[in-house]
C-alpha atoms as a PDB file:
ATOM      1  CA  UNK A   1       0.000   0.000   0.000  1.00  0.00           C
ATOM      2  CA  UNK A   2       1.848   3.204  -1.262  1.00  0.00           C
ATOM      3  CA  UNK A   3       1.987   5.975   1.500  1.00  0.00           C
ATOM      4  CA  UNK A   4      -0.766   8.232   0.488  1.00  0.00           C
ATOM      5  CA  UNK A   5      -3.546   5.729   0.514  1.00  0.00           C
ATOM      6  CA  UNK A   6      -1.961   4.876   4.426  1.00  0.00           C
ATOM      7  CA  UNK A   7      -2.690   8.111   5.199  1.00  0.00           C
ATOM      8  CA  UNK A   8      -6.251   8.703   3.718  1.00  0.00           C
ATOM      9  CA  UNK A   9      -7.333   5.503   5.795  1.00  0.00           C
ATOM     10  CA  UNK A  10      -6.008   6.338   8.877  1.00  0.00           C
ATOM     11  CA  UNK A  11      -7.908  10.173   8.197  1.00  0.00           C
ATOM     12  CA  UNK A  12     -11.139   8.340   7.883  1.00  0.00           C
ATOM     13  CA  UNK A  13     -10.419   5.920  11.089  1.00  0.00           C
ATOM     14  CA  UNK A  14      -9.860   9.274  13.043  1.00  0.00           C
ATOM     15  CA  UNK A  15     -13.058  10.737  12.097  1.00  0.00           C
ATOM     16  CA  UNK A  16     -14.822   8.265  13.258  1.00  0.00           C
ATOM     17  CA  UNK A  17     -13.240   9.022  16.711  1.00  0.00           C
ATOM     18  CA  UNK A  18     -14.964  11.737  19.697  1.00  0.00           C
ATOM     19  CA  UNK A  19     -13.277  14.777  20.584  1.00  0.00           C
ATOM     20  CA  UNK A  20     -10.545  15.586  21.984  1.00  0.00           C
ATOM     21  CA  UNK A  21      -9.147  12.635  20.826  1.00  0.00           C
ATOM     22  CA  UNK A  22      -9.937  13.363  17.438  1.00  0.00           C
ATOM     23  CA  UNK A  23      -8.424  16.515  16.723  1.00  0.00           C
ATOM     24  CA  UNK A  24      -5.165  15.098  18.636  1.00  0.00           C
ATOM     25  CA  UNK A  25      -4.684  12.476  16.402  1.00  0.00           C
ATOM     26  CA  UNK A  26      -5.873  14.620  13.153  1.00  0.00           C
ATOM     27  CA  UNK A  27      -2.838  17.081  14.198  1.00  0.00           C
ATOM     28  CA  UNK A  28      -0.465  14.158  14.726  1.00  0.00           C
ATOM     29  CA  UNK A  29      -1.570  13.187  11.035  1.00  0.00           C
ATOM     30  CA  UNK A  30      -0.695  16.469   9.903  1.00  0.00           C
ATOM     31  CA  UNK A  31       2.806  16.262  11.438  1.00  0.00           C
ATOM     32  CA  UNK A  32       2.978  13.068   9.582  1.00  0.00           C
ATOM     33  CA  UNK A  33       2.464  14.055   6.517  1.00  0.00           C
ATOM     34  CA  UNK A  34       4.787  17.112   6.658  1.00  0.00           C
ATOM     35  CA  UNK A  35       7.715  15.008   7.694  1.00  0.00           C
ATOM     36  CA  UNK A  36       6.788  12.369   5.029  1.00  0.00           C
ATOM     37  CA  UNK A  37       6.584  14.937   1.998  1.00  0.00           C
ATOM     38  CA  UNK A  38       8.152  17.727   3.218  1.00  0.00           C
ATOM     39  CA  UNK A  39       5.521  20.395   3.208  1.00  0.00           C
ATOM     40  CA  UNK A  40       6.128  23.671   4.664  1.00  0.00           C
ATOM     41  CA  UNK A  41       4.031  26.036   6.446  1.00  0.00           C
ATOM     42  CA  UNK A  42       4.532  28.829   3.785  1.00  0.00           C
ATOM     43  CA  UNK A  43       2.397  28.111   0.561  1.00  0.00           C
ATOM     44  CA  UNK A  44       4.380  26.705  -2.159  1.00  0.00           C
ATOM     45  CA  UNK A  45       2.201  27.307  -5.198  1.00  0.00           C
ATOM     46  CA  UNK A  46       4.519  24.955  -7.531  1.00  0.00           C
ATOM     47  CA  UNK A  47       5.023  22.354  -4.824  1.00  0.00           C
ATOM     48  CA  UNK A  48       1.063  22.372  -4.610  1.00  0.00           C
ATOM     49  CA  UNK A  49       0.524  22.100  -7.831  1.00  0.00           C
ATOM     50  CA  UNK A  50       3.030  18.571  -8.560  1.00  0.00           C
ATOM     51  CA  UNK A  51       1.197  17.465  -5.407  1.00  0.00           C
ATOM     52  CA  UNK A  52      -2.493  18.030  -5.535  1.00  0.00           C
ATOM     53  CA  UNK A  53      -3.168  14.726  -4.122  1.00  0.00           C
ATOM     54  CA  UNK A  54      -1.361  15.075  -1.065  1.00  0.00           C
ATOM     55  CA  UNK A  55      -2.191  18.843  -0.591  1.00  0.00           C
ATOM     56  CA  UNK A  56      -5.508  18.002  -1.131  1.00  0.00           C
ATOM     57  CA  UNK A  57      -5.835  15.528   1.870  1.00  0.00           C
ATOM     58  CA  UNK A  58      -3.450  17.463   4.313  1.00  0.00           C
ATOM     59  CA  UNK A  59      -5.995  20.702   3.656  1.00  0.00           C
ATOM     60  CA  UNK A  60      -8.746  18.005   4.549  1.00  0.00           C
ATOM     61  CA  UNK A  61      -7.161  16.686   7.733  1.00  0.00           C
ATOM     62  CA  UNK A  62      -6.597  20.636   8.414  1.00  0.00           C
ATOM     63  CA  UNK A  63     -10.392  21.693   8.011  1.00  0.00           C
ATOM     64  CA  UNK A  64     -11.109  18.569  10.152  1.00  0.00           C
ATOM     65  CA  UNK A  65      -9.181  19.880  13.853  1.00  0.00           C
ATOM     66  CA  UNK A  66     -11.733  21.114  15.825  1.00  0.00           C
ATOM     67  CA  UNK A  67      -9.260  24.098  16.744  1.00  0.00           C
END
């Protein structure tokens, strides 16, 4: 299973969890994911755009904290 898909699974598995353990783990996804493909905090309009897929979940996972 490549890495991506890992990471979409687990984001649905925490969703299904009740605050505040949700949100812990969805940040702990986050850090995840920035350590596995390197995004940065500043918005990186090419890096975004050669990876929509991952950007596209991490924004998810973001929208999903209950912050």
């Amino acid at each position: 299973m490549n890495k991506l898909k890992e990471f979409i699974d687990t984001f649905y598995k925490i969703l299904e969890m009740k605050e505040p353990q949700r949100t812990i783990q969805l940040s702990e996804l986050m850090d995840k994911m920035q350590q596995t493909y390197d995004i940065t905090v500043i918005n990186n309009r090419e890096y975004n755009n050669k990876n929509q897929a991952v950007i596209q979940l991490y924004r998810a996972v973001a929208s999903a904290r209950n912050t």
